[in-house]
C-alpha atoms as a PDB file:
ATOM      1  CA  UNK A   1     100.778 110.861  85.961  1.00  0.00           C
ATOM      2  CA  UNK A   2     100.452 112.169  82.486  1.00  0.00           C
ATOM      3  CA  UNK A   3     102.158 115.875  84.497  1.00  0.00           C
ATOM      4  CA  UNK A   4     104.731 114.167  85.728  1.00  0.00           C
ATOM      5  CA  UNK A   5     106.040 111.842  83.043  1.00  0.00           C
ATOM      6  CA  UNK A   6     105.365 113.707  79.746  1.00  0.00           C
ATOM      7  CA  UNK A   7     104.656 112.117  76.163  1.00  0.00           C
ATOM      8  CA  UNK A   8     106.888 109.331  75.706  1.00  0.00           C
ATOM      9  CA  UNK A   9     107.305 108.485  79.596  1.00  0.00           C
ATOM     10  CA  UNK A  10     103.097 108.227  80.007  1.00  0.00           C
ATOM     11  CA  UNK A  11     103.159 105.342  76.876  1.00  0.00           C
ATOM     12  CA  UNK A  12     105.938 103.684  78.907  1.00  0.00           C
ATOM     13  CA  UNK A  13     104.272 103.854  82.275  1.00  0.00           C
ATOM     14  CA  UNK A  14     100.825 102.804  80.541  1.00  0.00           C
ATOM     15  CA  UNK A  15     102.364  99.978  78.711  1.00  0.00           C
ATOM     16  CA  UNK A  16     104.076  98.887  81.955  1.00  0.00           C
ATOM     17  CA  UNK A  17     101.124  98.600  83.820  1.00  0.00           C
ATOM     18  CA  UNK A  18      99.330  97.038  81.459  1.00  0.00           C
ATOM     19  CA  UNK A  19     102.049  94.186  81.277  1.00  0.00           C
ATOM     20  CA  UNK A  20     102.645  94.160  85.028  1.00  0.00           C
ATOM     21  CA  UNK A  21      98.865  93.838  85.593  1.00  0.00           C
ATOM     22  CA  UNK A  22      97.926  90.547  83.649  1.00  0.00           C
ATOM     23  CA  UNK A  23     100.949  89.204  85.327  1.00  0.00           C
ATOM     24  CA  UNK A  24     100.440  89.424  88.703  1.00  0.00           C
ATOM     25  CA  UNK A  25      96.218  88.834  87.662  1.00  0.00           C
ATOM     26  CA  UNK A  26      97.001  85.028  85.433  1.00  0.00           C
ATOM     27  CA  UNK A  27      99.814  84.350  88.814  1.00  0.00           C
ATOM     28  CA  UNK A  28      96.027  85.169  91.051  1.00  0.00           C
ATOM     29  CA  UNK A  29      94.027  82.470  89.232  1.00  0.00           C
ATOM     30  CA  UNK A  30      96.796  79.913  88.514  1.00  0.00           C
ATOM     31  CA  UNK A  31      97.562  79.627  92.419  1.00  0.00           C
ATOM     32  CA  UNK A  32      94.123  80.410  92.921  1.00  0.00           C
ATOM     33  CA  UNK A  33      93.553  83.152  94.711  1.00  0.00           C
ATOM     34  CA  UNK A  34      91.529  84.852  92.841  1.00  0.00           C
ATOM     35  CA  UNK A  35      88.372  83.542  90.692  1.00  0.00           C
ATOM     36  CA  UNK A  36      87.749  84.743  87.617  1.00  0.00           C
ATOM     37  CA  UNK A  37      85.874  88.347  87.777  1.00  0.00           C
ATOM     38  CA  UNK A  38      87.423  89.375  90.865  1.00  0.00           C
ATOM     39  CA  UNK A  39      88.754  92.878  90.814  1.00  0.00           C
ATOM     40  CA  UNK A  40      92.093  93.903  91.265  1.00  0.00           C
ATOM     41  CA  UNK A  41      92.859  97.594  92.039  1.00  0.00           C
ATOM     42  CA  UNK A  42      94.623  99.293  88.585  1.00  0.00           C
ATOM     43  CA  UNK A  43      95.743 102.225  90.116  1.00  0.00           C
ATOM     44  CA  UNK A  44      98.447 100.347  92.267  1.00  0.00           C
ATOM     45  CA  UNK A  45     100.096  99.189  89.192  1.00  0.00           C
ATOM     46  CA  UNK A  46     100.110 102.683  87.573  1.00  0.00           C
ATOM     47  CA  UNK A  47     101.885 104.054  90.647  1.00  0.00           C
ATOM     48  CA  UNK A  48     104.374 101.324  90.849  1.00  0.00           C
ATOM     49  CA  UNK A  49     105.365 101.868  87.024  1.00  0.00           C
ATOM     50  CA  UNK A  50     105.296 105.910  87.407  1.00  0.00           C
ATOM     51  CA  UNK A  51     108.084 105.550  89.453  1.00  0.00           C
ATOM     52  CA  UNK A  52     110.013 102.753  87.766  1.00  0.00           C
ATOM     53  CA  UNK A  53     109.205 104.772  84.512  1.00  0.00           C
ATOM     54  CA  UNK A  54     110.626 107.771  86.614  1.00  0.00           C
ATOM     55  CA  UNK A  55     113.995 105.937  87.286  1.00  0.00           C
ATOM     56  CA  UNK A  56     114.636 103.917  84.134  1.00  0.00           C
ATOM     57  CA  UNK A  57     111.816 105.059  81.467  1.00  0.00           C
ATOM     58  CA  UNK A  58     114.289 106.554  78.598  1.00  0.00           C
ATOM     59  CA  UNK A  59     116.530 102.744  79.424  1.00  0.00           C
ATOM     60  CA  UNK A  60     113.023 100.947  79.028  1.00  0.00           C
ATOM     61  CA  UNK A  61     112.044 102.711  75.839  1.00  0.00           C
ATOM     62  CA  UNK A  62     115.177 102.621  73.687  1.00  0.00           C
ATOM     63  CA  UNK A  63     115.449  98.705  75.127  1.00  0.00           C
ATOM     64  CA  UNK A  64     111.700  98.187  73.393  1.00  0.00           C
ATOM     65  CA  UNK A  65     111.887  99.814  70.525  1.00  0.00           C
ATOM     66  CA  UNK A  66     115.378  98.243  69.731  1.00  0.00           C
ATOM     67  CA  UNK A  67     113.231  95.281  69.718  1.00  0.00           C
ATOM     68  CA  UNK A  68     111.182  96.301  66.633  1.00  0.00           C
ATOM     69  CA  UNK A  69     114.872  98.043  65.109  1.00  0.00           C
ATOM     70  CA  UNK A  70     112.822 101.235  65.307  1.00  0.00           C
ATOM     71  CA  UNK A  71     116.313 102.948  66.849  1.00  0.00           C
END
């Protein structure tokens, strides 16, 4: 991943999954379908986001740090 994507792309990608991750994991124990210490695989979300942060990773970045007015 880190190969493919480079410096700033990895932080994206990282960040991404991260985010993506709790969300789909709180949406699991709200409806219930998972219990609290289940497992959920990581290393979907990390592929999902390589290739989101593939297609639209320099759009996501300047979006997120225009946030913060770091751009």
């Amino acid at each position: 991943m880190g190969l493919l994507l480079g410096w700033p792309d990895l932080g994206v990608a990282l960040f991404l999954a991260y985010i993506l991750g709790a969300i789909v994991s709180v949406h699991l124990l709200i409806s219930k379908k998972a219990k609290r210490g289940a497992q959920i695989a990581f290393g979907t979300f990390l592929s999902l986001t390589t290739v989101i942060t593939l297609l639209f990773g320099d759009q996501l970045l300047h979006w997120y740090l225009g946030l913060f007015n770091f751009i």
